[in-house]
Structures are given as structure tokens and as C-alpha cells.
Protein backbone atom coordinates (compact mmCIF):
# COMPACT_ATOMS: atom_id res chain seq x y z
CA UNK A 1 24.20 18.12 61.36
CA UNK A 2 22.85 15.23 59.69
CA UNK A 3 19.51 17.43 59.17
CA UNK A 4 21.44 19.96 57.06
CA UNK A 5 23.14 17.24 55.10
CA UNK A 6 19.81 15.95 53.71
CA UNK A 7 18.73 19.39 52.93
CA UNK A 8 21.97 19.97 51.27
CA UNK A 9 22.06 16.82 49.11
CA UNK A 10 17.94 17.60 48.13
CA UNK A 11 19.15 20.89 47.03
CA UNK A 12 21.87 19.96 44.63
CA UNK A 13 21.08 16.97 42.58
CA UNK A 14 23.46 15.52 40.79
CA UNK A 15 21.93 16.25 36.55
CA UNK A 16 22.49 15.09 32.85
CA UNK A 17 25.06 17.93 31.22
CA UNK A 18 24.18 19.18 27.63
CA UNK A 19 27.38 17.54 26.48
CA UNK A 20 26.01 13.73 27.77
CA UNK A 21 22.52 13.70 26.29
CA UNK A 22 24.34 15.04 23.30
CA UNK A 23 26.87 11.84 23.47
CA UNK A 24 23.58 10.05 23.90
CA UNK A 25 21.46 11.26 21.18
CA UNK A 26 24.51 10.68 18.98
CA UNK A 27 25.09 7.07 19.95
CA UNK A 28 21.58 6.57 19.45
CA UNK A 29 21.58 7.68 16.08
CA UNK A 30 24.30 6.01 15.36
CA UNK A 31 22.33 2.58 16.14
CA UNK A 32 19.74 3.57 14.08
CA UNK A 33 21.60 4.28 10.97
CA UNK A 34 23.25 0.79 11.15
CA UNK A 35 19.53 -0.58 11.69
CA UNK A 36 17.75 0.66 8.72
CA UNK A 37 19.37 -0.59 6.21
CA UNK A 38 19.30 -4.26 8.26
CA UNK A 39 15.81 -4.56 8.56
CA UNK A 40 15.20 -2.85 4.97
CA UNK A 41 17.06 -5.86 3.82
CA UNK A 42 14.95 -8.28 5.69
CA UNK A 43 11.96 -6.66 4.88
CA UNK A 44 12.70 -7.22 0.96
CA UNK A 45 13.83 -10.85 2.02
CA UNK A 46 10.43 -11.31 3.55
CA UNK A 47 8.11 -9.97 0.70
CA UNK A 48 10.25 -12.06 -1.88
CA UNK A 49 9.51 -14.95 0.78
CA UNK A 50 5.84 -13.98 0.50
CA UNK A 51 5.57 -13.55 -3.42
CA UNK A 52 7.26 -17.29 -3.80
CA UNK A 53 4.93 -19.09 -1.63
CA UNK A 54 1.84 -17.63 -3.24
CA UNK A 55 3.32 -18.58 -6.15
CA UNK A 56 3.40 -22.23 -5.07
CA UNK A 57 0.17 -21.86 -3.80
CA UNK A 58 -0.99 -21.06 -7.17
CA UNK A 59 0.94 -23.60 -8.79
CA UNK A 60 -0.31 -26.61 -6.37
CA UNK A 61 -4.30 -25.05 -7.07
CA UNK A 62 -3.79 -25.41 -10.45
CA UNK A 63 -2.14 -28.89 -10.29
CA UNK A 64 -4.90 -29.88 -8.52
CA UNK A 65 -7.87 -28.86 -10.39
CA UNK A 66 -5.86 -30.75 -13.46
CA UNK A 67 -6.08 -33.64 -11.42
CA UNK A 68 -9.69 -33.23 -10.24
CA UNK A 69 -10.70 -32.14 -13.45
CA UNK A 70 -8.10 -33.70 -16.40
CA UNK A 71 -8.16 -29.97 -17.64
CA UNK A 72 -6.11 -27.14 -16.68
CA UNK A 73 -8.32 -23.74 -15.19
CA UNK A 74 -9.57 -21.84 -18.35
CA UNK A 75 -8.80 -18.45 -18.39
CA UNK A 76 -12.17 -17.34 -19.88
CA UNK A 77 -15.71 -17.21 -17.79
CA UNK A 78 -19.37 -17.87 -18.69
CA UNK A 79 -21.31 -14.43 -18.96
CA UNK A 80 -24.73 -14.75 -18.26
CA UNK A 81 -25.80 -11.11 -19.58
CA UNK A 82 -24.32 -11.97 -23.01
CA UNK A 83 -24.90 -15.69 -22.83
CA UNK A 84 -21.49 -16.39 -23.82
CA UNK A 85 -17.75 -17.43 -22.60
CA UNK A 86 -15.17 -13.98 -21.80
CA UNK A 87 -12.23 -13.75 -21.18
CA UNK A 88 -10.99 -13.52 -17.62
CA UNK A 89 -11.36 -10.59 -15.84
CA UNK A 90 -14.87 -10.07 -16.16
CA UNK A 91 -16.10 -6.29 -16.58
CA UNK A 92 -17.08 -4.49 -13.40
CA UNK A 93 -20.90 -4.22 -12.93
């Protein structure tokens, strides 16, 4: 008896209906449509973040080389083919 209970239960496993994965796969795109927009805001907030502190960066260089220097950076650069100053950005070679 027991035998042909094991058999039995082997047999017929219990399975996911169409009508639960569909439940799933709707509760899991639900979760993902409240997501996106979340991390598309954060991802904004982050590259805002990033553009401000290379902006201080930039800021504290050029503080510096006025201290260093008693002169802010010049925007022009010596060019040795033409022997003379350019301004900044120098031509591609």
C-alpha cells in the first residue's frame, strides 16, 4: 500500500497553472514599472552629483595654480611648429 502511494504521488505532481505564472509575470511587471522611473531619477541625481564635483575640482586647480603662480591658467599654448602662443585647443597633428 504504501508502495503504490509513492508511485501515485511521483505520478501527479502538484504544477504552476497558466493563470499563476500569469498573476506572476504581471506582479512582476508591475514592480518594474514603479522601478524605472526611481532609479532614472537617481541616475540624473547622480550625474548632476558628478558634473558639480568636477566642477569644484576645476575650480580648486585653478585656485591653486593662482596661488602657486600669482596668475590665473592662460587659455592660449606655446606652438613650437609656428613658434608662437595659440589659443587653447591646439590643432590635431
Amino acid at each position: 500500500m504504501l508502495q503504490r502511494l509513492n508511485k501515485r504521488s511521483a505520478v501527479t505532481r502538484p504544477a504552476f497553472t497558466i493563470v499563476e505564472l500569469m498573476i506572476v509575470v504581471v506582479i512582476i511587471a508591475l514592480l518594474v514599472s514603479i522601478l524605472v522611473p526611481v532609479l532614472s531619477k537617481a541616475y540624473k541625481t547622480a550625474l548632476a552629483s558628478a558634473d558639480s564635483a568636477l566642477l569644484a575640482q576645476i575650480s580648486m586647480g585653478c585656485e591653486l595654480y593662482q596661488q602657486a603662480f600669482h596668475a590665473y591658467p592662460s587659455s592660449t599654448w606655446y606652438n613650437p611648429r609656428t613658434a608662437q602662443y595659440d589659443l587653447w585647443p591646439p590643432p590635431p597633428i
